[in-house]
C-alpha atoms as a PDB file:
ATOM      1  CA  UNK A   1     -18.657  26.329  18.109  1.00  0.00           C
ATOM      2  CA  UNK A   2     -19.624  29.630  15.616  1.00  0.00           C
ATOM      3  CA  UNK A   3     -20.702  28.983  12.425  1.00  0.00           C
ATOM      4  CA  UNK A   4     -21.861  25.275  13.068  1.00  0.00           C
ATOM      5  CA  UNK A   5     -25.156  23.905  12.835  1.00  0.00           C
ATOM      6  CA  UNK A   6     -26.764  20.871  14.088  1.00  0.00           C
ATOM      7  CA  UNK A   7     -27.842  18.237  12.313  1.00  0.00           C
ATOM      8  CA  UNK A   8     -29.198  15.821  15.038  1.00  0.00           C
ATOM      9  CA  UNK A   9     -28.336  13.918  17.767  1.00  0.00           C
ATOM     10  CA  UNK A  10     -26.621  10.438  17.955  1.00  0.00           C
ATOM     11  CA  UNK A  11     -25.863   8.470  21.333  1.00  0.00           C
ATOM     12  CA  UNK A  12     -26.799  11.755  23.032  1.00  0.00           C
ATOM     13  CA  UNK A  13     -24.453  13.763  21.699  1.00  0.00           C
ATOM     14  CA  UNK A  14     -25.000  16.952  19.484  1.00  0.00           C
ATOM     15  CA  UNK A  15     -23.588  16.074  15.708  1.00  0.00           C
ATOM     16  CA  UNK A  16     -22.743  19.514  14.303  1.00  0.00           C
ATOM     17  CA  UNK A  17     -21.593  20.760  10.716  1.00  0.00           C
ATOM     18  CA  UNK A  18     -19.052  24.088  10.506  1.00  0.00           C
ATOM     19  CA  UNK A  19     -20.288  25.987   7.428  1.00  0.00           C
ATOM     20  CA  UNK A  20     -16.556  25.822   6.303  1.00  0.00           C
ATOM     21  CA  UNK A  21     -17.335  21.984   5.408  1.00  0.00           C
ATOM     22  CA  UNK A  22     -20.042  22.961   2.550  1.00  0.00           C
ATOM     23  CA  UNK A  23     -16.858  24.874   1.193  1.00  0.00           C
ATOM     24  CA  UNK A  24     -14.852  21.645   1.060  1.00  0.00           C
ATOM     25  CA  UNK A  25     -17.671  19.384  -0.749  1.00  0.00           C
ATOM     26  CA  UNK A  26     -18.212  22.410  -3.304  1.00  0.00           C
ATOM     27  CA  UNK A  27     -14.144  22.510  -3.979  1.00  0.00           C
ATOM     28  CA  UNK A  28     -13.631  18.815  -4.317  1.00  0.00           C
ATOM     29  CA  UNK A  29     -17.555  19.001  -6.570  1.00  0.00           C
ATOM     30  CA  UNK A  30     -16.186  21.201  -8.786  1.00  0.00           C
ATOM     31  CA  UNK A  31     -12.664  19.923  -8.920  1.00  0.00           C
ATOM     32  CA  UNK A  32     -13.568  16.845  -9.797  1.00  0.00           C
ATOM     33  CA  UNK A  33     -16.211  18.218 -12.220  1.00  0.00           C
ATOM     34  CA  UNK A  34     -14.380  19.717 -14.136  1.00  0.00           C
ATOM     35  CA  UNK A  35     -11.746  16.426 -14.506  1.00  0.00           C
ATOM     36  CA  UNK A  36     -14.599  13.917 -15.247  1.00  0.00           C
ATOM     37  CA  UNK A  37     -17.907  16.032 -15.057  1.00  0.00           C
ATOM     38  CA  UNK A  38     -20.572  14.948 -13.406  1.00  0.00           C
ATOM     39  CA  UNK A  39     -19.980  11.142 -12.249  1.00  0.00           C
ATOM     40  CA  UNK A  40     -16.358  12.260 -11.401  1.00  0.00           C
ATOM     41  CA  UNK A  41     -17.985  14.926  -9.256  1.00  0.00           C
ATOM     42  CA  UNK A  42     -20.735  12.523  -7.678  1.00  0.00           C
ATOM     43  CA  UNK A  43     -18.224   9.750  -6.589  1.00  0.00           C
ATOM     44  CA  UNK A  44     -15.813  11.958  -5.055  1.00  0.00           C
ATOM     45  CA  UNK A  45     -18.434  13.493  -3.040  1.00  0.00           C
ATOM     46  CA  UNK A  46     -20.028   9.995  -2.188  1.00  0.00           C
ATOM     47  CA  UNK A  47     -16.207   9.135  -0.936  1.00  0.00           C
ATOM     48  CA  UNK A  48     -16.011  12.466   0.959  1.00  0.00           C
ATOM     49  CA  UNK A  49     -19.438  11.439   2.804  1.00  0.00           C
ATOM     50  CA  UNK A  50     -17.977   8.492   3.598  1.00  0.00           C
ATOM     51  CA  UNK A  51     -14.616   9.908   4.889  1.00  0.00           C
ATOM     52  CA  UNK A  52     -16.449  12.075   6.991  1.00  0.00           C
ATOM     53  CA  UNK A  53     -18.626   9.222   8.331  1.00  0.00           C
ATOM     54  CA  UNK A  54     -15.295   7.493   9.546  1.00  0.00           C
ATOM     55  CA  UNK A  55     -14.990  10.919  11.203  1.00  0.00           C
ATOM     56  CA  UNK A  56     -17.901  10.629  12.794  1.00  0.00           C
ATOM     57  CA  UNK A  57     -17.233   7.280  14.437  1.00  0.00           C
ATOM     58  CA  UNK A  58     -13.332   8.090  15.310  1.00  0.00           C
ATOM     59  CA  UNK A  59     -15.031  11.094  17.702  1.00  0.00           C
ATOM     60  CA  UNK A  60     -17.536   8.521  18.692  1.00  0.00           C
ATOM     61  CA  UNK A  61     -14.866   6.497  19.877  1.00  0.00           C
ATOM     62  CA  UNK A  62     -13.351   9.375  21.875  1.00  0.00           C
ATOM     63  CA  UNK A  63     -16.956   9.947  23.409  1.00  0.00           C
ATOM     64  CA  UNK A  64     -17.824   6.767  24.161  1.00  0.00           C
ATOM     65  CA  UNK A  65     -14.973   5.850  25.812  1.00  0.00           C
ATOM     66  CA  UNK A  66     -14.839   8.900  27.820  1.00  0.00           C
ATOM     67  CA  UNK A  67     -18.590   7.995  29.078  1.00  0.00           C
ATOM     68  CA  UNK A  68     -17.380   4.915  30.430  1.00  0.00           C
ATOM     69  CA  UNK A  69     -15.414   7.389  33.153  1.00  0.00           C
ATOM     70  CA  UNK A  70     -18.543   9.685  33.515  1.00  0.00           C
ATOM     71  CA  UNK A  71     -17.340  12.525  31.305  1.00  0.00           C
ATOM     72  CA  UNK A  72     -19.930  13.713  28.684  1.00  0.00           C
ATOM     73  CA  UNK A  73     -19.727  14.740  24.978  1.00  0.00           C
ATOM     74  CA  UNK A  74     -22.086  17.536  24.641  1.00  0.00           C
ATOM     75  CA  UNK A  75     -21.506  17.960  20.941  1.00  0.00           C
ATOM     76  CA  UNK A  76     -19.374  16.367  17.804  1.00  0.00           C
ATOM     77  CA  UNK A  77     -18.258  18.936  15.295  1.00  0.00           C
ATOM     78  CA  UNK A  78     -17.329  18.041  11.616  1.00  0.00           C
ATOM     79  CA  UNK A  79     -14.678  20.391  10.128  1.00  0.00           C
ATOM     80  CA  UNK A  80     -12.727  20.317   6.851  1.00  0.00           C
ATOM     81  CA  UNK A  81      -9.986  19.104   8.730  1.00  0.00           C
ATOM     82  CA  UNK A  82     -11.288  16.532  10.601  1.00  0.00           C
ATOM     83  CA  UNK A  83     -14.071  16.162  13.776  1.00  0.00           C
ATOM     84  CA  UNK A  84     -14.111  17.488  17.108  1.00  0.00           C
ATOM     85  CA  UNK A  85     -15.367  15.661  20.076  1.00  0.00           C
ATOM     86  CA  UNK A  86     -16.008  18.182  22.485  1.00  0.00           C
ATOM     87  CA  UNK A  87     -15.813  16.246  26.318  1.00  0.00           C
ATOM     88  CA  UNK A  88     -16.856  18.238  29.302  1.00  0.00           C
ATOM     89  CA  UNK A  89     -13.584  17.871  30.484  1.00  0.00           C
ATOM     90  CA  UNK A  90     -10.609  15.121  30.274  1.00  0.00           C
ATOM     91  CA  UNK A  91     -10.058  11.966  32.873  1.00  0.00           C
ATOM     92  CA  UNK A  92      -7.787  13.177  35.524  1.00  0.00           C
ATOM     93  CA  UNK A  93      -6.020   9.197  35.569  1.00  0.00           C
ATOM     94  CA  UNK A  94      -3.654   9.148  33.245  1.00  0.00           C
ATOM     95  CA  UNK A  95      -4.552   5.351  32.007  1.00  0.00           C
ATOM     96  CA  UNK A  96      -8.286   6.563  31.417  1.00  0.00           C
ATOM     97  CA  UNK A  97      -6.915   9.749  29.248  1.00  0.00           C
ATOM     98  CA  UNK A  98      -4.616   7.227  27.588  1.00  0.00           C
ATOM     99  CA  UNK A  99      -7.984   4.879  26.574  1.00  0.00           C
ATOM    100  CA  UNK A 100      -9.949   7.788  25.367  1.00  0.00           C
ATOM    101  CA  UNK A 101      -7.147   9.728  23.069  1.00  0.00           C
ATOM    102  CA  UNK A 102      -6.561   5.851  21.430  1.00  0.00           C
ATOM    103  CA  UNK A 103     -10.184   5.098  21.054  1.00  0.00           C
ATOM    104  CA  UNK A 104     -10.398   7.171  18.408  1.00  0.00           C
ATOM    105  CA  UNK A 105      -7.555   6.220  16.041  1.00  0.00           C
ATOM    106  CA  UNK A 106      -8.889   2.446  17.373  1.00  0.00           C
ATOM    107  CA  UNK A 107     -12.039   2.983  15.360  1.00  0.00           C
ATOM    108  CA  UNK A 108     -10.021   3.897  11.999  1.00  0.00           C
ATOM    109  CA  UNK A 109      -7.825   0.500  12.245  1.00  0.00           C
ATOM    110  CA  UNK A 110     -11.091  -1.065  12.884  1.00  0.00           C
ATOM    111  CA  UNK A 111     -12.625   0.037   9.760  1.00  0.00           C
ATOM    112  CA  UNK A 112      -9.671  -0.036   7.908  1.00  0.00           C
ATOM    113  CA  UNK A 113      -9.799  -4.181   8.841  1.00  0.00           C
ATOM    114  CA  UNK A 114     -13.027  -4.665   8.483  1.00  0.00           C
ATOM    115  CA  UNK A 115     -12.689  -3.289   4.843  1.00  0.00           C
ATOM    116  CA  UNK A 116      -9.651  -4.866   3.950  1.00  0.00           C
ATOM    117  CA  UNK A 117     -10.658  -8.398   5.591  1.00  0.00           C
ATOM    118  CA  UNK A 118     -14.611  -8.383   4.833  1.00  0.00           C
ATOM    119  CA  UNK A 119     -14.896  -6.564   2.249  1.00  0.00           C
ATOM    120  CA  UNK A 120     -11.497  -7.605   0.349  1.00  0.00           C
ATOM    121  CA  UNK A 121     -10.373  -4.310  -0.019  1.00  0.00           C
ATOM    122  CA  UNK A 122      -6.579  -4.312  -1.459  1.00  0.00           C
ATOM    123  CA  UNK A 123      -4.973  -1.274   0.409  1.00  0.00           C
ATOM    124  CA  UNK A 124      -1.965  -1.799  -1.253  1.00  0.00           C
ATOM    125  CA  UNK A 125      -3.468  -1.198  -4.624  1.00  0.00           C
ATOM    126  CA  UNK A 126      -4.240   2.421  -3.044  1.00  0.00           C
ATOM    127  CA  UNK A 127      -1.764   4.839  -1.472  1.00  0.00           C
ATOM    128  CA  UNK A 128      -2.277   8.584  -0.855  1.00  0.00           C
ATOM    129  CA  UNK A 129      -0.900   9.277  -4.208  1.00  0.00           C
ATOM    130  CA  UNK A 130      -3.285   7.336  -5.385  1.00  0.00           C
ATOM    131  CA  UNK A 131      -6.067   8.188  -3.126  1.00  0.00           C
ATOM    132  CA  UNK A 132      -7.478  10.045  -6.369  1.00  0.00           C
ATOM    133  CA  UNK A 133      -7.216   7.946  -9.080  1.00  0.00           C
ATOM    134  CA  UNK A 134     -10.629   6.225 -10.116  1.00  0.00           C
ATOM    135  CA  UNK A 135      -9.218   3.088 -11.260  1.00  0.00           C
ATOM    136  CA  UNK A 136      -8.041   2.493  -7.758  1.00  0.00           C
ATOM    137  CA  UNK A 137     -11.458   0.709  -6.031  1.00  0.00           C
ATOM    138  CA  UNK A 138     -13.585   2.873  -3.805  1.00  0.00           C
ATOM    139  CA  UNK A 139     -12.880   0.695  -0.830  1.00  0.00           C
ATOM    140  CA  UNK A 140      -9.246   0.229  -1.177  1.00  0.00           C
ATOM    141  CA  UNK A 141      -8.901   4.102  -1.104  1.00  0.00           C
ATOM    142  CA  UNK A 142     -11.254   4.100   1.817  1.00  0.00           C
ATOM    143  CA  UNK A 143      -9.273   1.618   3.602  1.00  0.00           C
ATOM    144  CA  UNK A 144      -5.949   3.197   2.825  1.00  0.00           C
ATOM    145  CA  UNK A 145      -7.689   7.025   4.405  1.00  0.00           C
ATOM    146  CA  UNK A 146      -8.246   5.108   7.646  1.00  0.00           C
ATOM    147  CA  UNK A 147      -4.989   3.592   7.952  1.00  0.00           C
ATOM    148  CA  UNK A 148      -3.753   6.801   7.246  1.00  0.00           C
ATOM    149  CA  UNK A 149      -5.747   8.246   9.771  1.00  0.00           C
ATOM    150  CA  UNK A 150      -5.154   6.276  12.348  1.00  0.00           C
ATOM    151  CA  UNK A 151      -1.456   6.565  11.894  1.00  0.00           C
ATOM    152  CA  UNK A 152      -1.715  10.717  11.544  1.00  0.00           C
ATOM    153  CA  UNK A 153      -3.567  10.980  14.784  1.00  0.00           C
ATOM    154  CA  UNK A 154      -0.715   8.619  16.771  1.00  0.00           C
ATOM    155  CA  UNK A 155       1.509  10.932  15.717  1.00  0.00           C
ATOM    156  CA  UNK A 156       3.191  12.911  19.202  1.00  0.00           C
ATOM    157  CA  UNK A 157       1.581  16.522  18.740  1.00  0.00           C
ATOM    158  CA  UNK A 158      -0.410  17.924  21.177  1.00  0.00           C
ATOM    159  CA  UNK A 159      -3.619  18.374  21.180  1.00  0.00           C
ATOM    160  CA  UNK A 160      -3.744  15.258  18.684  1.00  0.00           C
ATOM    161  CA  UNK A 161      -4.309  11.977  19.724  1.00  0.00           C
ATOM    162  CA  UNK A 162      -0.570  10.998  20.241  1.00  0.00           C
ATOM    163  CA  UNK A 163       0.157  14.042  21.640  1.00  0.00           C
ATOM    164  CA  UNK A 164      -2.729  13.352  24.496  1.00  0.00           C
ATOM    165  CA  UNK A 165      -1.030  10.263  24.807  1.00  0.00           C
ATOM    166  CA  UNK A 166       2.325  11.399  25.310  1.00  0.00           C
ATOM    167  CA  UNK A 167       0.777  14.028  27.757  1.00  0.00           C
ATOM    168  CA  UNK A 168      -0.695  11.582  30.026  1.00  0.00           C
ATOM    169  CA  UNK A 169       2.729   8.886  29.734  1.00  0.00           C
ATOM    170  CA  UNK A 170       4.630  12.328  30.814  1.00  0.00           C
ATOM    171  CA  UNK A 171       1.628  12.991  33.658  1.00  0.00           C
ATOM    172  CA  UNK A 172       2.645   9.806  35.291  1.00  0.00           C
ATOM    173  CA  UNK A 173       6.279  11.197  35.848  1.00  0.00           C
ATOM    174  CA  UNK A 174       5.365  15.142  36.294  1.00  0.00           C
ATOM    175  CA  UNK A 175       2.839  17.173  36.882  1.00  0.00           C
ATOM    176  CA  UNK A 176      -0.015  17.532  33.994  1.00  0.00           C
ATOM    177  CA  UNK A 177       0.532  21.566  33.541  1.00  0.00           C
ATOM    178  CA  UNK A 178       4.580  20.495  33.021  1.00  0.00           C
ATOM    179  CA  UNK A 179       3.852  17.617  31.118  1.00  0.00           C
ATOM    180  CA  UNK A 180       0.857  19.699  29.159  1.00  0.00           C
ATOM    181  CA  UNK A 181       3.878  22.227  28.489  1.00  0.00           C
ATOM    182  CA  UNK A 182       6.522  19.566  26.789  1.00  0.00           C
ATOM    183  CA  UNK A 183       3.312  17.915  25.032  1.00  0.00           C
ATOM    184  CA  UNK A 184       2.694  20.985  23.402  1.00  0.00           C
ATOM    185  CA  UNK A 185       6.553  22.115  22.854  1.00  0.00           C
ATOM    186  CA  UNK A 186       6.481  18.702  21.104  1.00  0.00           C
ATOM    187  CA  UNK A 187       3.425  19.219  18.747  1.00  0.00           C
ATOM    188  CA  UNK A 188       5.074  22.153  17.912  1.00  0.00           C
ATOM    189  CA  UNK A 189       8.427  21.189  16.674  1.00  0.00           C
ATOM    190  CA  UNK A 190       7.120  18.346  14.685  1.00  0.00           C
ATOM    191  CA  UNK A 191       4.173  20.767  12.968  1.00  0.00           C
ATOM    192  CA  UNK A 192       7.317  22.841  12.009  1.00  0.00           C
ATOM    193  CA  UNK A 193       9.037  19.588  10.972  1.00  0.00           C
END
């Protein structure tokens, strides 16, 4: 991808940063500097890292499920909006596409119980209204971004995660350009919904 640089390799796949993300850590910096100054400003990065390290391991569970079926993940890249796992191409079985689009969001409920259940985080001290506020705890907000994300990428709009699996349920019926075609016509009537 242009304007993305690498900054190393992890289970043999490329982990790259767009330059658009140093725009999003100096927006929420200065944001939050000029709220709280400079501890505001330090936390909200430190959560940011962290957000984006969930990132990291939601693609991570696209690619390493996807290597279980021989397909590779050349590179990872972190955006402002989210990660891109990049596979050399997607399982042709429906069931195997089905594993690898839910590995992903599988990772986020993962964290989100490990935080809530090891670490007693209280996600229902922290919303995404909340998400913000520094009185709610850094975990609970943590916990409450991976819930959310897991639940945003389920949602039915192709090329998301619940759109991929809606496109291989409707591959199992049709055939994958058709169901590619109503996957898509879905995404795009709930993006303008």
């Amino acid at each position: 991808m242009t304007w993305s640089f690498s900054i190393g390799r992890l289970f043999g796949s490329e982990l790259r940063v767009h330059a658009t993300f140093f725009l999003l850590l100096l927006w929420v910096g200065l944001v939050a500097f000029l709220d709280g100054g400079w501890p505001a400003a330090v936390e909200n990065l430190i959560f940011v890292a962290a957000l984006f390290a969930c990132v990291v391991a939601h693609e991570f569970g696209h690619a390493l499920t996807a290597r279980r079926y021989g397909i590779r993940t050349p590179d990872i890249t972190l955006l402002p909006i989210g990660g891109l796992a990049r596979l050399e191409s997607m399982p042709e079985k429906p069931g195997q596409e089905i594993l690898v689009a839910l590995a992903g969001p599988a990772v986020n409920i993962v964290i989100w119980a490990a935080l809530v259940l090891i670490l007693g985080a209280q996600t229902w001290s922290a919303s995404l209204e909340n998400v913000a506020d520094p009185e709610t705890s850094f975990l609970a907000r943590l916990a409450a971004v991976n819930l959310f994300l897991a639940v945003f990428n389920l949602l039915p709009a192709f090329p998301m995660d619940g759109g991929r699996v809606f496109r291989a349920a409707l591959s199992l019926i049709t055939d994958r350009v058709r169901a590619t075609q109503i996957a898509a016509a879905g995404g795009q009537v709930l993006a303008f919904a």
